[in-house]
C-alpha atoms as a PDB file:
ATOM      1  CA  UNK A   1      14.375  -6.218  -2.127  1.00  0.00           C
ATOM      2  CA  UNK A   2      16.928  -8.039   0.229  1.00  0.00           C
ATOM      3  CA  UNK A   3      15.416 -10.458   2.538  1.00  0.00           C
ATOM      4  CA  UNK A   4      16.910 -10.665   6.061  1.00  0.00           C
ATOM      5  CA  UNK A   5      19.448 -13.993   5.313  1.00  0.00           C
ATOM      6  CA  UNK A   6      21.178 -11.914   2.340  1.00  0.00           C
ATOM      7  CA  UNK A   7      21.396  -8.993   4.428  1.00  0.00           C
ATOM      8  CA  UNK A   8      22.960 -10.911   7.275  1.00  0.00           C
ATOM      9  CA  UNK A   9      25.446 -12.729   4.393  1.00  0.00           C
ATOM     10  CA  UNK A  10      26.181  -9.303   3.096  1.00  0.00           C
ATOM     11  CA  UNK A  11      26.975  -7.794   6.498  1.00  0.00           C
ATOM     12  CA  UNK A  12      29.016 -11.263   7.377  1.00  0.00           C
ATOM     13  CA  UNK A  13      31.078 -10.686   4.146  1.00  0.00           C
ATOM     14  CA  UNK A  14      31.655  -6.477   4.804  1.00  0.00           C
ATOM     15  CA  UNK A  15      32.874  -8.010   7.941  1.00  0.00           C
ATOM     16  CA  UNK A  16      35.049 -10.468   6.941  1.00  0.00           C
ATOM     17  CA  UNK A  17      36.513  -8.291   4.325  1.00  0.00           C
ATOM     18  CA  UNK A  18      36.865  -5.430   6.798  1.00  0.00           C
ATOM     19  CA  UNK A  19      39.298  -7.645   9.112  1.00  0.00           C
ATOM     20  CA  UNK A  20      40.983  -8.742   5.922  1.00  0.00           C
ATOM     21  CA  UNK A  21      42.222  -5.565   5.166  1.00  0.00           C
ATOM     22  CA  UNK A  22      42.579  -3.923   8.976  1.00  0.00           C
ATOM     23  CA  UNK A  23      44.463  -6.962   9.269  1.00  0.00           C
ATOM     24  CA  UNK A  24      46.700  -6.537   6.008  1.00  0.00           C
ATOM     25  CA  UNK A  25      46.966  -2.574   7.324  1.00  0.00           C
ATOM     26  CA  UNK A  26      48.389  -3.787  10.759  1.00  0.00           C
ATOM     27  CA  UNK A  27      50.933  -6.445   8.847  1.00  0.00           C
ATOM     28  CA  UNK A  28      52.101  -3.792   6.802  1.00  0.00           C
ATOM     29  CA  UNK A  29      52.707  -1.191   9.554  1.00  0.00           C
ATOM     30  CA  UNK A  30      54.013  -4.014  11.974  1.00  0.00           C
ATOM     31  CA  UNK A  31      56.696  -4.184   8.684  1.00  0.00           C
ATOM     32  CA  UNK A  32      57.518  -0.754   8.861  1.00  0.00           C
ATOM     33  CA  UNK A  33      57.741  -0.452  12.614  1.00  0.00           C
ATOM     34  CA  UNK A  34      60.561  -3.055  12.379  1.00  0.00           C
ATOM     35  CA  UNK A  35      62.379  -1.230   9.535  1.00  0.00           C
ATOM     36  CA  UNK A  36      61.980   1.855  11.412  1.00  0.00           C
ATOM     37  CA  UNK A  37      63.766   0.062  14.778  1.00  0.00           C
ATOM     38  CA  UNK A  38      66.292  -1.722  12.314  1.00  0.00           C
ATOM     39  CA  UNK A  39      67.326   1.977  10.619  1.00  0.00           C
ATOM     40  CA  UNK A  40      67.383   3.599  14.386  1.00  0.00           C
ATOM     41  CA  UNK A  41      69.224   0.577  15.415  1.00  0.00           C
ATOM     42  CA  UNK A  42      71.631   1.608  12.623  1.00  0.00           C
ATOM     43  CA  UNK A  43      71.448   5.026  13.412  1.00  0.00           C
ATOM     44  CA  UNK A  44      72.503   4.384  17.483  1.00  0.00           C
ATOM     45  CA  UNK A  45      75.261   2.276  16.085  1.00  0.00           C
ATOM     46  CA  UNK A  46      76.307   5.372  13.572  1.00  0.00           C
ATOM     47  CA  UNK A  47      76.335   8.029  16.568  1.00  0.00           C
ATOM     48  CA  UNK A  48      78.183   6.009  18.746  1.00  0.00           C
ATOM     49  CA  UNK A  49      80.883   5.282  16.424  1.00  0.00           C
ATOM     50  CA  UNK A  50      81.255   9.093  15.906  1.00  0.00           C
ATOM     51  CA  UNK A  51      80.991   9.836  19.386  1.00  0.00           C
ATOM     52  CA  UNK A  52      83.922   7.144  20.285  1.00  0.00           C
ATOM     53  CA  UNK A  53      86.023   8.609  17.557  1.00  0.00           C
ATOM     54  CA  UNK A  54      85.385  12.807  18.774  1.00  0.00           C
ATOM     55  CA  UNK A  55      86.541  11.147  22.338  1.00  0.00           C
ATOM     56  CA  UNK A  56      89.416  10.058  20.835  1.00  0.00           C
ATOM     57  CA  UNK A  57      90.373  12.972  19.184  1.00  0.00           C
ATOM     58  CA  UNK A  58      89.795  14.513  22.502  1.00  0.00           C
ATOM     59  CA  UNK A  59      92.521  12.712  24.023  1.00  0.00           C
ATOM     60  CA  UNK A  60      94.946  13.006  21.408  1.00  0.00           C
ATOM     61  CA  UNK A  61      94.695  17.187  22.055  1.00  0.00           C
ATOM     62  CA  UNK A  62      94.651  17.096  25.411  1.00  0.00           C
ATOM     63  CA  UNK A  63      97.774  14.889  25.139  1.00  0.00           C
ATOM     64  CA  UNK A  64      98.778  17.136  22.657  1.00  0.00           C
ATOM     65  CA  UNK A  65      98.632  20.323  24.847  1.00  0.00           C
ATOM     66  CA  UNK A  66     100.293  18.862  28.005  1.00  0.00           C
ATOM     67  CA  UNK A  67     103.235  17.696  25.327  1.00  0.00           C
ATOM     68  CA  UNK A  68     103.099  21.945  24.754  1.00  0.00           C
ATOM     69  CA  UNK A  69     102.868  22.553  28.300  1.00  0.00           C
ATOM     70  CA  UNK A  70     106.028  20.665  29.279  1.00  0.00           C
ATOM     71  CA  UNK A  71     107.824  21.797  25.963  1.00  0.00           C
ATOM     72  CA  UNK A  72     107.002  25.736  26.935  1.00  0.00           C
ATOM     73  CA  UNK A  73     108.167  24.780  30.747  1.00  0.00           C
ATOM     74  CA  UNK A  74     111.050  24.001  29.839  1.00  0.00           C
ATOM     75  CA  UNK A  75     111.609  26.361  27.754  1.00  0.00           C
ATOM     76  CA  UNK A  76     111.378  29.401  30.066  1.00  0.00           C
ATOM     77  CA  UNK A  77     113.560  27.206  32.560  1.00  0.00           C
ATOM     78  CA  UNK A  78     116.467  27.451  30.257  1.00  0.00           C
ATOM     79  CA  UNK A  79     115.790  30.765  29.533  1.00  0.00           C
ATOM     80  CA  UNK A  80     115.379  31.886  32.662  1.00  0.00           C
ATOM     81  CA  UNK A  81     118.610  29.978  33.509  1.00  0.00           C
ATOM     82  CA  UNK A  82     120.473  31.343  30.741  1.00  0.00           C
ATOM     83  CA  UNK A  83     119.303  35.381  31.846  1.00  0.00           C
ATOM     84  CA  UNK A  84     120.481  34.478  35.647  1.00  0.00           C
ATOM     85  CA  UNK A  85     123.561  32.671  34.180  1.00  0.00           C
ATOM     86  CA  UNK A  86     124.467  36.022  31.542  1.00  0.00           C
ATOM     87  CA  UNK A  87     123.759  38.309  34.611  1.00  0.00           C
ATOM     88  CA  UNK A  88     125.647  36.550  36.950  1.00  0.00           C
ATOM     89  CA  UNK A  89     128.611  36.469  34.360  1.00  0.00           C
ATOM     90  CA  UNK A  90     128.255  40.247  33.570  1.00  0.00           C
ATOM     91  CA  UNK A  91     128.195  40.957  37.425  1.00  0.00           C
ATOM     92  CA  UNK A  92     131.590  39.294  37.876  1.00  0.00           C
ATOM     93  CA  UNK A  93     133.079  39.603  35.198  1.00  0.00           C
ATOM     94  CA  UNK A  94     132.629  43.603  36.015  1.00  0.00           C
ATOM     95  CA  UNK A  95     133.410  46.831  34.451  1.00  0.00           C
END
């Protein structure tokens, strides 16, 4: 049988080798932890670049549709122009 000093040695070495590896478990997930921030890191950087570029195509429609807005303004000025214009040269120019 085990007398008390090798149990005690025994236990001491369990011990020992139990912090040896909880302490190789933490290193290892304190490793991973910091890939994990580096790849959200990378990820924040990734959705902001798409999120600047959708604002800027944003921007470029909107500019776009006032460019339509002033084009089809116009449009119905001269038109309307044009009608009064015809109407006023029909009315005097008479039957």
């Amino acid at each position: 049988m085990l007398d008390t000093q090798d149990k005690q040695e025994i236990e001491e070495l369990v011990e020992l080798k139990v912090k040896a590896i909880l302490k190789e478990n933490n290193y290892d997930i304190n490793i991973r932890l910091v890939k994990i921030e580096e790849e959200l890191k990378h990820q924040r950087e990734l959705i902001q670049q798409v999120i600047h570029t959708m604002d800027k195509r944003f921007e470029d429609m909107n500019q776009r549709f006032n460019q339509l807005t002033w084009v089809m303004g116009t449009g119905f000025v001269v038109l309307g122009t044009m009608i009064t214009a015809f109407g006023l040269f029909l009315s005097l120019a008479g039957p």
